[in-house]
Protein backbone atom coordinates (compact mmCIF):
# COMPACT_ATOMS: atom_id res chain seq x y z
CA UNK A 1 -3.97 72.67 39.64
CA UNK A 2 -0.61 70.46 39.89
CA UNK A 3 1.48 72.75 37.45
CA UNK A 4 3.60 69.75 36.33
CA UNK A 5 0.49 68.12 34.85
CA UNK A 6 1.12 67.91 31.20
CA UNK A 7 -2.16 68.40 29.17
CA UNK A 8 -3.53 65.21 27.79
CA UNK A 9 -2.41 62.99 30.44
CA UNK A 10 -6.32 61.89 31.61
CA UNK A 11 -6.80 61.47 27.93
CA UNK A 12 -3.67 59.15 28.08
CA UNK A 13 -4.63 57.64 31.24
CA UNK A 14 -8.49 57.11 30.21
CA UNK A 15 -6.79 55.02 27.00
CA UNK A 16 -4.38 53.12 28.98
CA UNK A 17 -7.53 51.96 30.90
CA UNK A 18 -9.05 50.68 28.01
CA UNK A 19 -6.56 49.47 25.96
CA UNK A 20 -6.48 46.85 23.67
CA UNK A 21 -4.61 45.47 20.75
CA UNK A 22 -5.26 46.64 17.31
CA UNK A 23 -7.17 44.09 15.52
CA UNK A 24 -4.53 42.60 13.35
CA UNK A 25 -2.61 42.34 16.30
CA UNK A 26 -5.35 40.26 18.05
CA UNK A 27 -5.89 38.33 14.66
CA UNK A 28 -2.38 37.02 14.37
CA UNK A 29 -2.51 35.98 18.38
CA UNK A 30 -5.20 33.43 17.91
CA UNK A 31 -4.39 32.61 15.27
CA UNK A 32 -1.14 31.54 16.19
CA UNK A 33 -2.52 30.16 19.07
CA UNK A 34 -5.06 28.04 16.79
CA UNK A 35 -1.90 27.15 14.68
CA UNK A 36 -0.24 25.48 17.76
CA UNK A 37 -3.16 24.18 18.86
CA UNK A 38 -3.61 22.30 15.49
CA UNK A 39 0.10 21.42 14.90
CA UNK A 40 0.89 20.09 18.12
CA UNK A 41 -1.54 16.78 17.84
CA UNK A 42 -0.93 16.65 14.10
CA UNK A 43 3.17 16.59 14.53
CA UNK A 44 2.82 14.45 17.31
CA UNK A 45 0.66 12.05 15.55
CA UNK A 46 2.26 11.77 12.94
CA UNK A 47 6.38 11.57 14.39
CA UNK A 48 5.17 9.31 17.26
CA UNK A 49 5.76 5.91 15.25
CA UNK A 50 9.42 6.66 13.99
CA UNK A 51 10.33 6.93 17.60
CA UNK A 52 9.08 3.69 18.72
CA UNK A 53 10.00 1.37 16.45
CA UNK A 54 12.69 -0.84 15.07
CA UNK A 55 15.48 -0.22 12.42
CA UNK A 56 16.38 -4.02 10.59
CA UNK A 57 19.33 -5.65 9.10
CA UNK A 58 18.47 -6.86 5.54
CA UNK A 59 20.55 -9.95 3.88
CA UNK A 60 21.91 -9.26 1.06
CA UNK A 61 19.89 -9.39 -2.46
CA UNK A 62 20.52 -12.73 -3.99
CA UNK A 63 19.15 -14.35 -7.17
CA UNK A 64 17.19 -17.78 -6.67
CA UNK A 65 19.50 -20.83 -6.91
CA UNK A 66 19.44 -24.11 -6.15
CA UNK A 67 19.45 -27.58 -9.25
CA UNK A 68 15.53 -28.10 -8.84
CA UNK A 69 12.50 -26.33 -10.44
CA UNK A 70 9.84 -25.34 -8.28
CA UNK A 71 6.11 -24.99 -10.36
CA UNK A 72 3.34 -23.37 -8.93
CA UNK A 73 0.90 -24.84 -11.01
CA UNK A 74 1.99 -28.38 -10.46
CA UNK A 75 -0.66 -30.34 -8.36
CA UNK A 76 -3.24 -27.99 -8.51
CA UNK A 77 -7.11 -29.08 -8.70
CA UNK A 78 -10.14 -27.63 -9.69
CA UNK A 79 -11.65 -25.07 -11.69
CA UNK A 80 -10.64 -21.49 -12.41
CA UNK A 81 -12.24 -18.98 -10.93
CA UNK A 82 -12.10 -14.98 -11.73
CA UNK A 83 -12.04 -12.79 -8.32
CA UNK A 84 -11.17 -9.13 -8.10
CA UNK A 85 -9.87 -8.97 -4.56
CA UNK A 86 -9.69 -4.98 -4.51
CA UNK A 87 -12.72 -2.42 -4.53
CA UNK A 88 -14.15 0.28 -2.91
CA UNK A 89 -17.15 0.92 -1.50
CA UNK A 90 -18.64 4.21 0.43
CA UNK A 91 -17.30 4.05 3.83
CA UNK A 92 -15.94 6.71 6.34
CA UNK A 93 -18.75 9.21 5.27
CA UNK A 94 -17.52 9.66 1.86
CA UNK A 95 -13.91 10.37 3.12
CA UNK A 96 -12.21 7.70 0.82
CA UNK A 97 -14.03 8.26 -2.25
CA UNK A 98 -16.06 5.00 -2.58
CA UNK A 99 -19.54 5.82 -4.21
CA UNK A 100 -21.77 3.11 -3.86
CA UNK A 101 -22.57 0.07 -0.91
CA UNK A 102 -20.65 -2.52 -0.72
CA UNK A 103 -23.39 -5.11 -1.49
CA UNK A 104 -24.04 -2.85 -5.02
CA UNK A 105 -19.96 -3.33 -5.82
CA UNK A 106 -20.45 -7.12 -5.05
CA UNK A 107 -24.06 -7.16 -6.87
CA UNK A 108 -21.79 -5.84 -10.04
CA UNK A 109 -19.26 -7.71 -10.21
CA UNK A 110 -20.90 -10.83 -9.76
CA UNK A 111 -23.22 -9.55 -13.04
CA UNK A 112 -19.75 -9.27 -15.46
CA UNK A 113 -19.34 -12.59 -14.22
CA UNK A 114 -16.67 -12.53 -11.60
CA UNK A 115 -16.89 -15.19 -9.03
CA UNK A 116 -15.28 -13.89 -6.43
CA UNK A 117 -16.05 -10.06 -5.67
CA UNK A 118 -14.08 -8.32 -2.52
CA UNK A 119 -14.54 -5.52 -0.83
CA UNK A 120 -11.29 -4.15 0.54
CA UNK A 121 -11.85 -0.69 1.85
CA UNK A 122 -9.79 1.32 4.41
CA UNK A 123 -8.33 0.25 7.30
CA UNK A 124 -12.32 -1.53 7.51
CA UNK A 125 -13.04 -5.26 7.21
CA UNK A 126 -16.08 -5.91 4.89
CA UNK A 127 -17.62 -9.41 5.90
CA UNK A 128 -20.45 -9.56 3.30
CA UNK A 129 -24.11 -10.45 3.71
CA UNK A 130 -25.29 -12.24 6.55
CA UNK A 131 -25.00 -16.06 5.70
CA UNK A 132 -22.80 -15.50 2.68
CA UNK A 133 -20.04 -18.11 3.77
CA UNK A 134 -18.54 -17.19 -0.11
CA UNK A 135 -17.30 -13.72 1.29
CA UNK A 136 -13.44 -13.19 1.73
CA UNK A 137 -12.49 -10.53 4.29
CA UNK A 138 -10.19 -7.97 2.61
CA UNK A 139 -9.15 -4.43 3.75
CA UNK A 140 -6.44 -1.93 2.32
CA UNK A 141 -4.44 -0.84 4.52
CA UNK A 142 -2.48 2.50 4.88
CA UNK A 143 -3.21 6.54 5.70
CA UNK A 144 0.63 7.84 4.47
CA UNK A 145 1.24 10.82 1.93
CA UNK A 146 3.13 8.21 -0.80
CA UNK A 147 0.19 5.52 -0.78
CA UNK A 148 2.47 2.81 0.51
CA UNK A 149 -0.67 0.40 0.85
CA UNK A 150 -0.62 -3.03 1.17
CA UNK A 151 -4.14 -5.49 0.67
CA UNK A 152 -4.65 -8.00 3.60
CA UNK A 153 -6.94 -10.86 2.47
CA UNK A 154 -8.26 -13.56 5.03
CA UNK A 155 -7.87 -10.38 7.70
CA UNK A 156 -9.22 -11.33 11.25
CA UNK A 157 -8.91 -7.73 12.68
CA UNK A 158 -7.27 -3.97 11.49
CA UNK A 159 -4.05 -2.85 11.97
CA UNK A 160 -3.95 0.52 12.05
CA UNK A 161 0.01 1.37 13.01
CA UNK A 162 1.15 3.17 10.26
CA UNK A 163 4.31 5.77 9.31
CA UNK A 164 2.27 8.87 8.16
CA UNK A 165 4.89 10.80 6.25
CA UNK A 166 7.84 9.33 4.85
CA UNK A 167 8.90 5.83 5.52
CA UNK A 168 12.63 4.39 5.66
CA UNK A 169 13.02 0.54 4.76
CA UNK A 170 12.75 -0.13 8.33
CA UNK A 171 9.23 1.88 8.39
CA UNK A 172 8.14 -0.47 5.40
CA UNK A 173 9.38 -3.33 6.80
CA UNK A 174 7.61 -3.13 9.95
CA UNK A 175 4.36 -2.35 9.19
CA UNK A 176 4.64 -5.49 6.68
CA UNK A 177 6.07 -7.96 9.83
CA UNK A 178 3.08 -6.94 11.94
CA UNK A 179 0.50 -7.46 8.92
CA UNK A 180 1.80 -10.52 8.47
CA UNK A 181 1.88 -11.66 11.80
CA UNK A 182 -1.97 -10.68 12.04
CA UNK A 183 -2.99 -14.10 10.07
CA UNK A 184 -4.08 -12.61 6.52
CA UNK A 185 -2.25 -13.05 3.02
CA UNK A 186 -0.24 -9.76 2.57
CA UNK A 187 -0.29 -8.20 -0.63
CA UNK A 188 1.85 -5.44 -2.37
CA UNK A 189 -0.92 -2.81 -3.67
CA UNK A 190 -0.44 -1.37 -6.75
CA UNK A 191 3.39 -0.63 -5.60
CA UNK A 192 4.46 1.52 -8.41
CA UNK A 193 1.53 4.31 -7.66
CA UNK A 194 3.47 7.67 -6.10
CA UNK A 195 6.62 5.30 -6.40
CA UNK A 196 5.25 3.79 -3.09
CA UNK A 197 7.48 0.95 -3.22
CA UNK A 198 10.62 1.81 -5.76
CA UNK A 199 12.62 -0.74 -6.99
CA UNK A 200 15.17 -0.49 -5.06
CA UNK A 201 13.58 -1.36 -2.08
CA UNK A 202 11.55 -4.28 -3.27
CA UNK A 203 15.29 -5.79 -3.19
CA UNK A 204 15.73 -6.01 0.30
CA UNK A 205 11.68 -5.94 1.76
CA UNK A 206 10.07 -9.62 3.00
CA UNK A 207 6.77 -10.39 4.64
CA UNK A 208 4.43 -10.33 2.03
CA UNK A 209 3.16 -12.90 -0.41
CA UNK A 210 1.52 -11.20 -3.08
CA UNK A 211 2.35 -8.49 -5.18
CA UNK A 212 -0.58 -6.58 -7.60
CA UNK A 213 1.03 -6.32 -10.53
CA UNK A 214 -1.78 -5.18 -12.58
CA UNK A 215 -4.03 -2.38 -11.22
CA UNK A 216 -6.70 -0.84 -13.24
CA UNK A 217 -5.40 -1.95 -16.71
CA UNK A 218 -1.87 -0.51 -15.62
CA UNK A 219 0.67 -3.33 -15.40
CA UNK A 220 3.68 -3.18 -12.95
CA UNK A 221 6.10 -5.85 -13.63
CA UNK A 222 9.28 -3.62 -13.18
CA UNK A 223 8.65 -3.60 -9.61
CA UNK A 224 7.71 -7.67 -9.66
CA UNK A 225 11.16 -8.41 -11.76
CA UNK A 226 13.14 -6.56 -9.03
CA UNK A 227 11.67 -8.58 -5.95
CA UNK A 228 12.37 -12.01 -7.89
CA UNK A 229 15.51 -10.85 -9.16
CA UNK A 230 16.99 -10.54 -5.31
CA UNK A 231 15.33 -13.82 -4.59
CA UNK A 232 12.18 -12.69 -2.73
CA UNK A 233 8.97 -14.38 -4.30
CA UNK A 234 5.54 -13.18 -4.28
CA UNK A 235 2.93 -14.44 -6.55
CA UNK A 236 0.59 -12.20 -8.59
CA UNK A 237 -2.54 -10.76 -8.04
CA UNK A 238 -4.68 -8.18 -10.33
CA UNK A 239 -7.61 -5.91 -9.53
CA UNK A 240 -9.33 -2.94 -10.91
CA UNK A 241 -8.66 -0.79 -7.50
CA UNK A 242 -12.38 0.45 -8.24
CA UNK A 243 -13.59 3.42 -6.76
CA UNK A 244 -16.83 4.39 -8.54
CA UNK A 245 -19.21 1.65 -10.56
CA UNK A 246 -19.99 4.78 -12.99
CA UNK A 247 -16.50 5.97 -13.86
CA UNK A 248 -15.12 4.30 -17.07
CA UNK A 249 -12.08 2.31 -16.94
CA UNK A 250 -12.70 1.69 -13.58
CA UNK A 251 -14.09 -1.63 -13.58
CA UNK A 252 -13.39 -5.46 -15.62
CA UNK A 253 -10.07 -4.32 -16.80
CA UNK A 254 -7.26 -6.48 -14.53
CA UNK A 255 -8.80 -9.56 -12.29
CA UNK A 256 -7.11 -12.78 -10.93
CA UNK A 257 -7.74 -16.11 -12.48
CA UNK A 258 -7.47 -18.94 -9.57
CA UNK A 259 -7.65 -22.47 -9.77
CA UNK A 260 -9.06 -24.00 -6.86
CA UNK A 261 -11.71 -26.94 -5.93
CA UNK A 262 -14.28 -24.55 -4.59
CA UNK A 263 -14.38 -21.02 -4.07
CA UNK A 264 -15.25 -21.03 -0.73
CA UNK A 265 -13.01 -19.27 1.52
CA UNK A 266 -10.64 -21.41 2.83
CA UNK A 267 -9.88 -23.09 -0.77
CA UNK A 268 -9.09 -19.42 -2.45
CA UNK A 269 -7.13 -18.19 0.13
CA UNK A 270 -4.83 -22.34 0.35
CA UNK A 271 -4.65 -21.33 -3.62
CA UNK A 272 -3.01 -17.60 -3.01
CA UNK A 273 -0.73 -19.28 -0.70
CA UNK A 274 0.54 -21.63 -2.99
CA UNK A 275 0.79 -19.67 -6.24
CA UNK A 276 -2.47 -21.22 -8.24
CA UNK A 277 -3.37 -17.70 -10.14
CA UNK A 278 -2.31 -15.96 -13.14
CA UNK A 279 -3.48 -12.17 -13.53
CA UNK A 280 -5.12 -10.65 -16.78
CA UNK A 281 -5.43 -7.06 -18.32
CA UNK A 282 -8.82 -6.96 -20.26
CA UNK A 283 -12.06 -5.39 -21.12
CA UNK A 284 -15.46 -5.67 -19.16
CA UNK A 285 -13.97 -8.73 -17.17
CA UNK A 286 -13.63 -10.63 -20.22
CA UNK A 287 -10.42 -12.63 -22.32
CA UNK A 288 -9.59 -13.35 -25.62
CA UNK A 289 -8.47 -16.15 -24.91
CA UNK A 290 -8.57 -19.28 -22.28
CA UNK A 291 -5.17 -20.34 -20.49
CA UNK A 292 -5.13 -24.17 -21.38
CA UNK A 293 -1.76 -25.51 -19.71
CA UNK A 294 0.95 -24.69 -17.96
CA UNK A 295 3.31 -27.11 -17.77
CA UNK A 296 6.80 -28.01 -16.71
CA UNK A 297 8.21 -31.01 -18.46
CA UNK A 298 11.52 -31.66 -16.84
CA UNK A 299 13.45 -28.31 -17.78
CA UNK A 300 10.73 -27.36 -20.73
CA UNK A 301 7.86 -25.31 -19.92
CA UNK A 302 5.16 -25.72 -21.85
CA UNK A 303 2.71 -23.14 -22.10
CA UNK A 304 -1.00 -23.65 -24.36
CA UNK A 305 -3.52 -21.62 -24.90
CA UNK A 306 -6.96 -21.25 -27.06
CA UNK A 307 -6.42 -19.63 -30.68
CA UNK A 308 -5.73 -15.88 -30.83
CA UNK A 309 -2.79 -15.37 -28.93
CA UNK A 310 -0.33 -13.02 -30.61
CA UNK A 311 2.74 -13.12 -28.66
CA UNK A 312 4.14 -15.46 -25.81
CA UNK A 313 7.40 -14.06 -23.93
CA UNK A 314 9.18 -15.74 -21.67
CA UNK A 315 10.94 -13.17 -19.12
CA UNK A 316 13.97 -13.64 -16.70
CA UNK A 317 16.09 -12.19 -14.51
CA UNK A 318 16.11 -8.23 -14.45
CA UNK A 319 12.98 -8.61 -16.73
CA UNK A 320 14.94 -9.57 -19.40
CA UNK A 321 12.72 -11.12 -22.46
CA UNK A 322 14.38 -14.93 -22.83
CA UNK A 323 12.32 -16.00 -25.75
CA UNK A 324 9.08 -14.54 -28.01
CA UNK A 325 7.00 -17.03 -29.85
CA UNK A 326 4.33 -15.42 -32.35
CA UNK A 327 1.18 -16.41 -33.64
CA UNK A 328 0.87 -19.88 -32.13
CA UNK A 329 -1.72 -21.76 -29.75
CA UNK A 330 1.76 -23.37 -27.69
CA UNK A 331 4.84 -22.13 -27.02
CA UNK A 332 7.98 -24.01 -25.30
CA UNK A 333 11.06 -22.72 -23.70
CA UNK A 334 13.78 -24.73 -22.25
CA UNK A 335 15.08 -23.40 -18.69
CA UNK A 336 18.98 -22.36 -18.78
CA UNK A 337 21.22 -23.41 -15.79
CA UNK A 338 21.51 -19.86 -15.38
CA UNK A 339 18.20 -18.36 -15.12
CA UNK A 340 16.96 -17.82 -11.61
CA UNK A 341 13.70 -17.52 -12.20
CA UNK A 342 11.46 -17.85 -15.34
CA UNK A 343 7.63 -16.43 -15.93
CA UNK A 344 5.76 -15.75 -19.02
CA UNK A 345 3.39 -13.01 -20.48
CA UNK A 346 0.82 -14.08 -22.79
CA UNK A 347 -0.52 -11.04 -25.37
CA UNK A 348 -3.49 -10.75 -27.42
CA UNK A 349 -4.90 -7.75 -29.68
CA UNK A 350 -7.07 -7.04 -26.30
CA UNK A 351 -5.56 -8.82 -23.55
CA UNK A 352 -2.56 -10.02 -21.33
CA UNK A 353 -1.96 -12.84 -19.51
CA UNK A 354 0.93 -12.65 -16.98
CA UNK A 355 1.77 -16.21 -15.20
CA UNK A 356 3.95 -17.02 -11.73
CA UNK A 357 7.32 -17.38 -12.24
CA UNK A 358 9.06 -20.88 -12.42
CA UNK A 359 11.96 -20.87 -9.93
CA UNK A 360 14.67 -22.69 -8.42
CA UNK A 361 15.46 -23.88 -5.23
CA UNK A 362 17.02 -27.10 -3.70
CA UNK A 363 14.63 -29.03 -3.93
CA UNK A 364 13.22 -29.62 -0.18
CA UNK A 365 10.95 -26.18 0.52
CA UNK A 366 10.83 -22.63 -0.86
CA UNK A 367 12.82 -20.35 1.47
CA UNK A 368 11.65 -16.64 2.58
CA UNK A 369 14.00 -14.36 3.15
CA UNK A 370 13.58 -12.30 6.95
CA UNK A 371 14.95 -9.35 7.78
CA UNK A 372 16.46 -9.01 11.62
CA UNK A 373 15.54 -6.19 13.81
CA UNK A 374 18.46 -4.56 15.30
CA UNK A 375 19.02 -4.00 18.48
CA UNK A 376 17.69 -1.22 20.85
CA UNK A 377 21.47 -0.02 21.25
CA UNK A 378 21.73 0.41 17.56
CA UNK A 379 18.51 2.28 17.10
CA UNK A 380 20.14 5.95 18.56
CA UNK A 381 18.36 7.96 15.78
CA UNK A 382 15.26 7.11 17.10
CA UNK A 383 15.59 8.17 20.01
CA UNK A 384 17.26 11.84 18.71
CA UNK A 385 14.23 12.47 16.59
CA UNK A 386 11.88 12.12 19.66
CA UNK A 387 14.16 14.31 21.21
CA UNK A 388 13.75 16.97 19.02
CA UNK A 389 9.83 16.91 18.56
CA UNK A 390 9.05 18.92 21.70
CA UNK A 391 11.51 21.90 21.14
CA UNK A 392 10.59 22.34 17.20
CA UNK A 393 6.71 22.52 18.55
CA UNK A 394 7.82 24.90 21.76
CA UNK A 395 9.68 27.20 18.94
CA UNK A 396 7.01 27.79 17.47
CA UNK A 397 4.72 28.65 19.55
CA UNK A 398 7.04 30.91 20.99
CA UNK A 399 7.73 32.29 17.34
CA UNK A 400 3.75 32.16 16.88
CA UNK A 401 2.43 34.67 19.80
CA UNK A 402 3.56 38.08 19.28
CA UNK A 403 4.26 39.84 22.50
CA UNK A 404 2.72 42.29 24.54
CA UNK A 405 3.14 45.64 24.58
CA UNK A 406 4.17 47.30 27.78
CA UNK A 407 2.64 50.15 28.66
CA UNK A 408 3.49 53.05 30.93
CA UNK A 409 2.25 54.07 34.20
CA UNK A 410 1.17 53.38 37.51
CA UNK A 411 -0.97 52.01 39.86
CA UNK A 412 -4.07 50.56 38.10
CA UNK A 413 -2.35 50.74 34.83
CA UNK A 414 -0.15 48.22 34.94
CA UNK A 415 -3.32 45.59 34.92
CA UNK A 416 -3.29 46.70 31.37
CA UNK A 417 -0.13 45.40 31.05
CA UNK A 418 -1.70 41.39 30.81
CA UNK A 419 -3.76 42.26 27.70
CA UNK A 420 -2.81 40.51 24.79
């Protein structure tokens, strides 16, 4: 017997054999290793846009101007027709909350008496029954954490680039230049929800053409009044944003009144275009009163409606109320040198009517403010964000997976040593 043997060292060696992490150890490995696993893809994902794309020069916020009067409502024919151009149906296996088909949200609306009912659902085109020519392809667009969404109506295909997490200007501006460039009527949706689109950026953003000022009884104009007060028109829209038939409040409460010869698809969507709606705030889809005229008479704009209107304001620059009539069927306001832009808000004891703006320009066509992308040279930021992706995500997992421990001994027990 080897006299330097120290007693327990088979015992020792027999454990080294068989050794193995403790069990919390092994717990925090994988799951470490899961973490990483999971985080890479998501981080990825989601940073992979603000590397690629560009930053933009904006002009300068300025007020409408010009010696002429442009009127939305002038020339246009037809009837009016009531359209809610924003609802959801199920879709995506119940992942964006929609409850019922889509042909049981158009079934509905068409019973309160809408005549146009849309389907806009997520990043999905709904294109209605087969042979229903009446149907106007609509999707929401947008998967980001501050529901920046936008409504394209008239869509021919998705676009599914988007800026997951936050979004600069730039970001906003982007996504809006390739909606637009897709062929549909971009809309602003409901721009005030999770401050999606503050204020202060509706002064500088372009590439849209409709704005939804009213959303589920909820009416925006803040965020309206600071696009046309920096000179960049949109005309509105309203819609009940419905997610569930069942849930109160949910539907007939805002809708969007559109005159147009038929309602077919190619009238409505000529109409959007050229500013032929007005949007309402009401109960089960229905009005208090009728909008009868709408009228600009040289610099007077003459506004009539059925009896029961309470209040008629007339609202300019910054938002700023330029005249209240009360009680009357008709109400007139003369348009100042100085306002840039005039529009008008009719109230009753259950409803409000809120009307394009009247604006000026020189008299030849409306102009639409662009924004310039900048140049690749200019962009450097981009560029040192995508740089730094790979090393945060290499940190940790190297933070993530503890270490091994080394063991002691020799011969076959250092195989032990490349257990986890």
């Amino acid at each position: 017997m080897n006299p330097n043997r120290r007693a327990g060292d088979g015992a020792r060696r027999e454990s080294h054999g068989s050794f193995r992490p403790p069990s919390m150890a092994r717990l925090v490995w994988w799951l470490g290793l899961g973490a990483l696993a999971f985080l890479a893809p998501v981080v990825l994902g989601g940073c992979w846009p603000y590397t690629l794309f560009p930053d933009y020069r904006f002009q300068t916020p300025t007020p409408f101007e010009g010696s002429r009067l442009f009127d939305p409502y002038s020339g246009a024919t037809g009837r009016w027709w009531k359209a809610n151009f924003h609802a959801h149906a199920y879709a995506w296996r119940g992942m964006t909350n929609g409850h019922q088909s889509a042909r049981e949200v158009r079934r509905f609306y068409r019973h309160l008496g809408y005549d146009i009912a849309c389907v806009s659902n997520y990043q999905s085109i709904d294109t209605g029954d087969p042979g229903d020519s009446d149907v106007i392809p609509v999707y929401e667009h947008g998967y980001n954490l501050h529901k920046i969404h936008e409504l394209v109506i008239g869509a021919k295909r998705v676009t599914w680039l988007d800026f997951p997490l936050d979004q600069s200007l730039s970001d906003r501006q982007y996504v809006l230049d390739r909606l637009d460039q897709d062929g549909g009527i971009v809309a602003l949706a409901h721009p005030w929800l999770r401050n999606g689109y503050p204020t202060r950026t509706l002064r500088y953003l372009t590439g849209y053409s409709l704005m939804e000022v009213a959303r589920r009884g909820v009416v925006g104009a803040d965020r309206w009044d600071a696009a046309l007060s920096a000179g960049h028109l949109s005309w509105i829209i309203a819609d009940d944003d419905e997610h569930d038939l069942a849930r109160p409040g949910d539907t007939g409460v805002s809708w969007t009144m559109i005159q147009a010869p038929t309602k077919h698809r190619s009238d409505v969507i000529a109409a959007l275009r050229a500013g032929h709606t007005y949007g309402v705030v009401g109960h089960h889809g229905v009005s208090d009163v009728g909008l009868r005229e709408v009228t600009l008479r040289h610099d007077t704009l003459v506004v009539r409606t059925d009896p029961g209107a309470t209040s008629f304001r007339f609202i300019g620059q910054n938002g700023e109320l330029r005249r209240e009539v009360r009680d009357s069927m008709e109400a007139r306001y003369v348009v100042r040198s100085t306002d840039p832009y005039v529009r008008v808000e009719i109230v009753t004891p259950h409803t409000r009517m809120l009307l394009n703006p009247i604006i000026r320009y020189d008299g030849s066509a409306l102009v639409r403010r662009t924004a310039k992308p900048m140049e690749p040279q200019e962009r450097e930021d981009r560029a040192l964000l995508a740089a730094g992706v790979i090393p945060v995500l290499g940190l940790l997992g190297f933070l993530g997976i503890p270490k091994g421990r080394r063991l002691e001994g020799r011969g076959t027990d250092r195989a032990d040593d490349r257990c986890p």
